[in-house]
C-alpha atoms as a PDB file:
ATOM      1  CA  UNK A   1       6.931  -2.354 -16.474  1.00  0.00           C
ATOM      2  CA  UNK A   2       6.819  -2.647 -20.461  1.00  0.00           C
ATOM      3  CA  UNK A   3       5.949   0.179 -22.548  1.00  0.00           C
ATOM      4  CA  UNK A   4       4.902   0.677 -25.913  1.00  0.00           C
ATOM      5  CA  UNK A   5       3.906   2.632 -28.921  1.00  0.00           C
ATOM      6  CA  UNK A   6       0.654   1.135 -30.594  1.00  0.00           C
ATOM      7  CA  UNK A   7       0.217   2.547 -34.248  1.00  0.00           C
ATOM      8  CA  UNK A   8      -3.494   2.317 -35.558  1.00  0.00           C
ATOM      9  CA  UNK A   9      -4.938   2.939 -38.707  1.00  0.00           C
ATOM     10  CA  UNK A  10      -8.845   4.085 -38.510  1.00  0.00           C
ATOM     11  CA  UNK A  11     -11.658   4.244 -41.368  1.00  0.00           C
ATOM     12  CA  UNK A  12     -11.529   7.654 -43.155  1.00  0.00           C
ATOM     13  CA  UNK A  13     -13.102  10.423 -40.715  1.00  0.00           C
ATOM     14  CA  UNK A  14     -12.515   8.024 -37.530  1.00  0.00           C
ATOM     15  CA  UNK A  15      -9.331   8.811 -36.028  1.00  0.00           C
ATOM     16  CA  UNK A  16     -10.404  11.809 -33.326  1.00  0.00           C
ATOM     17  CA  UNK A  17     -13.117   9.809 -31.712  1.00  0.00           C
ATOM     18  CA  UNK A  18     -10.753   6.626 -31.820  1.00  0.00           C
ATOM     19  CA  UNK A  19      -7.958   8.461 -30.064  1.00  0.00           C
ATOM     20  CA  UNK A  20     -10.270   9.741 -27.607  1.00  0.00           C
ATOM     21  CA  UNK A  21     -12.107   6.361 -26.858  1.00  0.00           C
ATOM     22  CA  UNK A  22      -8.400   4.921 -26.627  1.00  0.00           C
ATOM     23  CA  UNK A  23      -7.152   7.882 -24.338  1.00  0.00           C
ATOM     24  CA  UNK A  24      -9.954   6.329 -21.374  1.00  0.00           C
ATOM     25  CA  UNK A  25      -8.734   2.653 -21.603  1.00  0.00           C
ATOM     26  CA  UNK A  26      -6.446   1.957 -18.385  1.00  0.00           C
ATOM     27  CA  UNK A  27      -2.522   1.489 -19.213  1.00  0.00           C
ATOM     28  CA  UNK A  28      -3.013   4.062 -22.185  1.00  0.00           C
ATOM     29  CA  UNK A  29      -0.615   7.106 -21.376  1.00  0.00           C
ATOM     30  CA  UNK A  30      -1.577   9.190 -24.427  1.00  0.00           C
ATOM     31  CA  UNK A  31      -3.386   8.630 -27.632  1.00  0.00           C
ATOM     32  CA  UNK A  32      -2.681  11.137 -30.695  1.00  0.00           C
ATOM     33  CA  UNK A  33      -3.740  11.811 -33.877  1.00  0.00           C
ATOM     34  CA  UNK A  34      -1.035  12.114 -36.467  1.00  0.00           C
ATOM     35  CA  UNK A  35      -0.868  12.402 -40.189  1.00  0.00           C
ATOM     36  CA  UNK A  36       0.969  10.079 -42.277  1.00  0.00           C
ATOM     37  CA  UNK A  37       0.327   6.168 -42.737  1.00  0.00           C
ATOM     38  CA  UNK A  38      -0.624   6.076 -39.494  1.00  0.00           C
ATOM     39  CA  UNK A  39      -3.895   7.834 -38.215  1.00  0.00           C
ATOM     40  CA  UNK A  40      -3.679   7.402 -33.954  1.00  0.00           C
ATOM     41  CA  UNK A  41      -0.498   6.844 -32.071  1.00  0.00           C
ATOM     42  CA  UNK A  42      -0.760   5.464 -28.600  1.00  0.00           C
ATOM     43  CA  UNK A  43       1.587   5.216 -25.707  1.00  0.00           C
ATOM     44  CA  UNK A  44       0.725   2.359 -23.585  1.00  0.00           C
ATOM     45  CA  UNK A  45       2.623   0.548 -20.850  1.00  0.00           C
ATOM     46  CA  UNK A  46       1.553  -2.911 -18.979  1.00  0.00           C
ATOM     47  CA  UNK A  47       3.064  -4.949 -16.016  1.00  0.00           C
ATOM     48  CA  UNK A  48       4.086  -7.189 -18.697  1.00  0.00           C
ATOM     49  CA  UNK A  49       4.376  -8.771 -21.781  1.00  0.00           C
ATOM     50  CA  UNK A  50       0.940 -10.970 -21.662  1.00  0.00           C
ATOM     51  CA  UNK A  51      -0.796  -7.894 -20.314  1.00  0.00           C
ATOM     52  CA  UNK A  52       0.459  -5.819 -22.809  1.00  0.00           C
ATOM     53  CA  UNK A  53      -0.806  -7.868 -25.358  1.00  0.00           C
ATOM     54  CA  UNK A  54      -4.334  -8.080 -23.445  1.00  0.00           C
ATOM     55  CA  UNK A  55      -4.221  -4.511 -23.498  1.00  0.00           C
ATOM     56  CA  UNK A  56      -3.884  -4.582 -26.740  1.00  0.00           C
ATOM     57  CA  UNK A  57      -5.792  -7.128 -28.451  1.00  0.00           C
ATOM     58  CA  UNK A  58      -8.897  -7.285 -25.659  1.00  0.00           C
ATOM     59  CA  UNK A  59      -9.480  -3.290 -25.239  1.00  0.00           C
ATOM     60  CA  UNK A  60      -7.512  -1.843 -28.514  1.00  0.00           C
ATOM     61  CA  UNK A  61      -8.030  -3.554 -31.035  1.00  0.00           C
ATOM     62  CA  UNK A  62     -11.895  -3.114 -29.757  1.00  0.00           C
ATOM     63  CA  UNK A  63     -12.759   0.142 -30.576  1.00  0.00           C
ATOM     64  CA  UNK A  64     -14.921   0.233 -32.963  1.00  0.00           C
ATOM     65  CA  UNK A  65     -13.434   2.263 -36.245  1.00  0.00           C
ATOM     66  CA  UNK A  66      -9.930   0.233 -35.994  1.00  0.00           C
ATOM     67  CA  UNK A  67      -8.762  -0.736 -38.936  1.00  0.00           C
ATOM     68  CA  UNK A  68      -5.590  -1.888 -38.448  1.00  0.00           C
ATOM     69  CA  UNK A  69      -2.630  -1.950 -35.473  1.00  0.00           C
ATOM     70  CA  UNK A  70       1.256  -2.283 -35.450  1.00  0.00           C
ATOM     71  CA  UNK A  71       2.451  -2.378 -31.734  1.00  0.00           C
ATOM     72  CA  UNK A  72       6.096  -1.736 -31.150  1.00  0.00           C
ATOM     73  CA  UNK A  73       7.830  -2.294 -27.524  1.00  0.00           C
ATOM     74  CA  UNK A  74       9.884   0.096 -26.537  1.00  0.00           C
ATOM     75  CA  UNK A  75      13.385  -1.662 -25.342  1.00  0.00           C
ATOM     76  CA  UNK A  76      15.508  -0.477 -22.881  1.00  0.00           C
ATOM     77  CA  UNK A  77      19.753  -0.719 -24.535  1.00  0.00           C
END
């Protein structure tokens, strides 16, 4: 299993209904607002690599009011 944080940035005003659209997709385990640089942090995890990355460009990167993403696996030391 691969997990990750996915850090979004959202048009001005967006990032509640983003988080909550995100929070239904399947492999999300939480989707946050936040302040800061970053408007929406997500915890996601895939059986994966590749199906991370579908997760994330495919259903992500799709909701509409995305402006940008930073994805960052979490590695296990």
């Amino acid at each position: 299993m691969v997990h990750a944080y996915i850090l979004v940035q959202t048009e001005v005003g967006r990032s509640a209904a983003v988080a909550k659209e995100i929070a239904d997709i399947a492999g999300v385990v939480s989707a946050e607002d936040v302040i800061g640089p970053y408007d929406v942090i997500v915890r996601a995890q895939a059986a994966d690599v590749d199906e991370l990355g579908k997760l994330v460009v495919a259903r992500v990167q799709g909701v509409e009011g995305i402006t940008r993403t930073l994805t960052c696996s979490v590695v296990n030391l």
